[in-house]
C-alpha atoms as a PDB file:
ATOM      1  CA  UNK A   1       0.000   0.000   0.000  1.00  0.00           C
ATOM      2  CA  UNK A   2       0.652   3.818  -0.355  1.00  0.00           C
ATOM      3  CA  UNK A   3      -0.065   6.592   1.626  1.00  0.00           C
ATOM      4  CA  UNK A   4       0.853  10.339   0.464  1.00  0.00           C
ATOM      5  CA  UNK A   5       0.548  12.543   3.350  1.00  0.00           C
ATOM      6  CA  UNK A   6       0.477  16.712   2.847  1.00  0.00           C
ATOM      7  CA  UNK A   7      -0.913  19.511   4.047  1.00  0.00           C
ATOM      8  CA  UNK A   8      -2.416  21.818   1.274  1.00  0.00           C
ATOM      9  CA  UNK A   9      -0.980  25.228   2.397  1.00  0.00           C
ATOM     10  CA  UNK A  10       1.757  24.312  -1.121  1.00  0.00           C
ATOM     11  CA  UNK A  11       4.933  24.768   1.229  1.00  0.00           C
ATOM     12  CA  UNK A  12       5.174  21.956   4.038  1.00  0.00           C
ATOM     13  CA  UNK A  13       7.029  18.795   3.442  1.00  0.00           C
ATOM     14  CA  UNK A  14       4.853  16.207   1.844  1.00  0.00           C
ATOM     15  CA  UNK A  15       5.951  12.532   3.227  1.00  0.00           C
ATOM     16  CA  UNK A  16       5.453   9.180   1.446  1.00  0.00           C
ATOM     17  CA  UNK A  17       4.813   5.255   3.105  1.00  0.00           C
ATOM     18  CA  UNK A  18       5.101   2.436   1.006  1.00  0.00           C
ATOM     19  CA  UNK A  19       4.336  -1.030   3.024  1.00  0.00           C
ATOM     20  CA  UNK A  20       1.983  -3.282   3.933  1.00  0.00           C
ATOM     21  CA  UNK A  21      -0.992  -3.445   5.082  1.00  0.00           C
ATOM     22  CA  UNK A  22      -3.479  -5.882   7.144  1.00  0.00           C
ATOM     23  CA  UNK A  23      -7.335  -5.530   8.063  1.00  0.00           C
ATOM     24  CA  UNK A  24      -8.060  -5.530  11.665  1.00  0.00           C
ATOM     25  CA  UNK A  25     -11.547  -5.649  12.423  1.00  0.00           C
ATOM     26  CA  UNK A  26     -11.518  -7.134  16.334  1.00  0.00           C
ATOM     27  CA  UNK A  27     -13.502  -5.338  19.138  1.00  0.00           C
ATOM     28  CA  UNK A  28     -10.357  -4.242  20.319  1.00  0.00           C
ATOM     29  CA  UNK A  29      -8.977  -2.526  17.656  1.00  0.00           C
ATOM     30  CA  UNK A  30     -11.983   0.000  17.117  1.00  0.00           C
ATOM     31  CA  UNK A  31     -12.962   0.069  20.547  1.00  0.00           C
ATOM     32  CA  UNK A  32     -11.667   3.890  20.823  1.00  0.00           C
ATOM     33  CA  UNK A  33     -12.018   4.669  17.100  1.00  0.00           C
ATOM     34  CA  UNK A  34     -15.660   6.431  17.130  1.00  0.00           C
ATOM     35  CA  UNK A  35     -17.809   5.592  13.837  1.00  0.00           C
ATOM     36  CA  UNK A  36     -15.050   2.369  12.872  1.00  0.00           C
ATOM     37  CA  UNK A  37     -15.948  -0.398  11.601  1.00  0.00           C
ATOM     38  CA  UNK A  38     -12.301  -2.208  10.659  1.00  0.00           C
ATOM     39  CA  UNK A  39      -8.490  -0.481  11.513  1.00  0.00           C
ATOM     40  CA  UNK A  40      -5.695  -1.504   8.894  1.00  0.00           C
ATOM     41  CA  UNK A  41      -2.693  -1.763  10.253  1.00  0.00           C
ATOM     42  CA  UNK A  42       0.503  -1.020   8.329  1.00  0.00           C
ATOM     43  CA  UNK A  43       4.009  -1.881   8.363  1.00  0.00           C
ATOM     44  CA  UNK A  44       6.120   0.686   6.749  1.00  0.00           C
ATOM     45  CA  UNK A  45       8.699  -0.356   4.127  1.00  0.00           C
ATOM     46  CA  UNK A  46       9.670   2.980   3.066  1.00  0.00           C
ATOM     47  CA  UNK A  47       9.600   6.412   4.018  1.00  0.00           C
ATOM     48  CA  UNK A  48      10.178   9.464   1.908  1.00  0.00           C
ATOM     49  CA  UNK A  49       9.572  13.115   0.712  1.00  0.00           C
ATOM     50  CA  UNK A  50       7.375  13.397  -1.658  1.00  0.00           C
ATOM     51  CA  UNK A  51       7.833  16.966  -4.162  1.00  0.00           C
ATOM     52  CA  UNK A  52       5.694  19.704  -3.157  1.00  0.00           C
ATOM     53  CA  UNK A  53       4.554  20.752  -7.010  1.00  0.00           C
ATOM     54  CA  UNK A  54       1.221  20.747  -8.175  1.00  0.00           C
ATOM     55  CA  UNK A  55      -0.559  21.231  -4.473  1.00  0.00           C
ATOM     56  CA  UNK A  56      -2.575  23.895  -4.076  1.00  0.00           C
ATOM     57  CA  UNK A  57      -3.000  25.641  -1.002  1.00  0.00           C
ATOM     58  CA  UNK A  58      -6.259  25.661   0.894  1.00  0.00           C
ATOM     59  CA  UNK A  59      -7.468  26.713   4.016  1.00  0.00           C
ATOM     60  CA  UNK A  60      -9.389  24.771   6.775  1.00  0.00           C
ATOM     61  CA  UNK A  61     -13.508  26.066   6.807  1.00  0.00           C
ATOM     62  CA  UNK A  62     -15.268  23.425   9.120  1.00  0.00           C
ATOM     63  CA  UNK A  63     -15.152  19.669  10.252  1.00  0.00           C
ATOM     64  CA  UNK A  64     -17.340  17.578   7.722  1.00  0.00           C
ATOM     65  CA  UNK A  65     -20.701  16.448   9.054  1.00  0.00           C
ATOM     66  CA  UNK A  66     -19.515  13.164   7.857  1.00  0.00           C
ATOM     67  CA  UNK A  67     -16.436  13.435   9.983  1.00  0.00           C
ATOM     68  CA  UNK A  68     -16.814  10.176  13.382  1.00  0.00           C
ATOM     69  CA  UNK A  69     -16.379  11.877  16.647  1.00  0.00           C
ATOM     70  CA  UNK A  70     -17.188  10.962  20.429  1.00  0.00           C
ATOM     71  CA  UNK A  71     -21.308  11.579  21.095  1.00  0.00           C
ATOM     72  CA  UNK A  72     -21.955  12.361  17.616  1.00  0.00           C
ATOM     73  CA  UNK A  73     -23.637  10.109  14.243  1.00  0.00           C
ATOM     74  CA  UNK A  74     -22.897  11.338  11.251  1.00  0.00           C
ATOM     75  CA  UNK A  75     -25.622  11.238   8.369  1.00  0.00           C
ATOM     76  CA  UNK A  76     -25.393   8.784   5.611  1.00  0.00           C
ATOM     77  CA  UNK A  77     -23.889  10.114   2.539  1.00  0.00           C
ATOM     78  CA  UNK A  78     -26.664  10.166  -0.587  1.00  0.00           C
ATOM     79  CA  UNK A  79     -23.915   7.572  -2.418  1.00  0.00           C
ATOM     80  CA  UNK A  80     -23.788   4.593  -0.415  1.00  0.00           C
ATOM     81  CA  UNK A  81     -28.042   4.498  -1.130  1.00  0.00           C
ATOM     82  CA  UNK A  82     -27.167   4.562  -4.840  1.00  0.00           C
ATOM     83  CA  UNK A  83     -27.692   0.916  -6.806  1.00  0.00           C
ATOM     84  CA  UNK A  84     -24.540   0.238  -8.166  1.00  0.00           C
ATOM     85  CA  UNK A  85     -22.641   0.200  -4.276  1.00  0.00           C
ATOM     86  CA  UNK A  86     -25.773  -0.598  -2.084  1.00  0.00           C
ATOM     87  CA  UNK A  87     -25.334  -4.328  -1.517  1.00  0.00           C
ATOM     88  CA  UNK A  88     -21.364  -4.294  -1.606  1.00  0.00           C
ATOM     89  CA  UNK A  89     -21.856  -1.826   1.222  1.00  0.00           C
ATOM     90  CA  UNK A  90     -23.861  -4.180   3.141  1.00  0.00           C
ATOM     91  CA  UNK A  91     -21.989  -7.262   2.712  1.00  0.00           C
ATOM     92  CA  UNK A  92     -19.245  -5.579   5.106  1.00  0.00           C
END
């Protein structure tokens, strides 16, 4: 797996994980992860600076509605109702 990490303000160091990856989806795991359902856990390979062209910088507004926290459910988004990713939704 890959993960690209940044901040979109075009100017902080970007940083780059290649490695693997494994589902967790035990009680444990989520038990302090509001709104989870599964935690993947990853072993890092590499680690690395990614270049900082082409990001644009943005500015923090608000916290999504959709975002899990503590005492709070989000809404369903409209897309997981749609046809085409309804059932492969509810098979997990």
């Amino acid at each position: 797996m890959g993960l690209l990490f940044l901040k979109f303000d075009a100017k902080s160091t970007r940083l780059r994980i290649a490695g693997k990856a494994r589902l967790d989806e035990s009680p444990e795991a989520i038990a302090d992860l509001p709104g989870a359902k599964r935690l993947i856990r990853v072993t890092a390979e590499c680690i690395f600076y990614n270049c900082p062209r082409y990001i644009p910088r943005t500015e923090f507004v608000a916290d999504s509605i959709y975002s899990p926290r503590s005492d709070y459910t989000p809404p369903e988004p409209e897309w997981k109702s749609r046809d085409y990713i309804r059932d492969v939704l509810n098979e997990h």
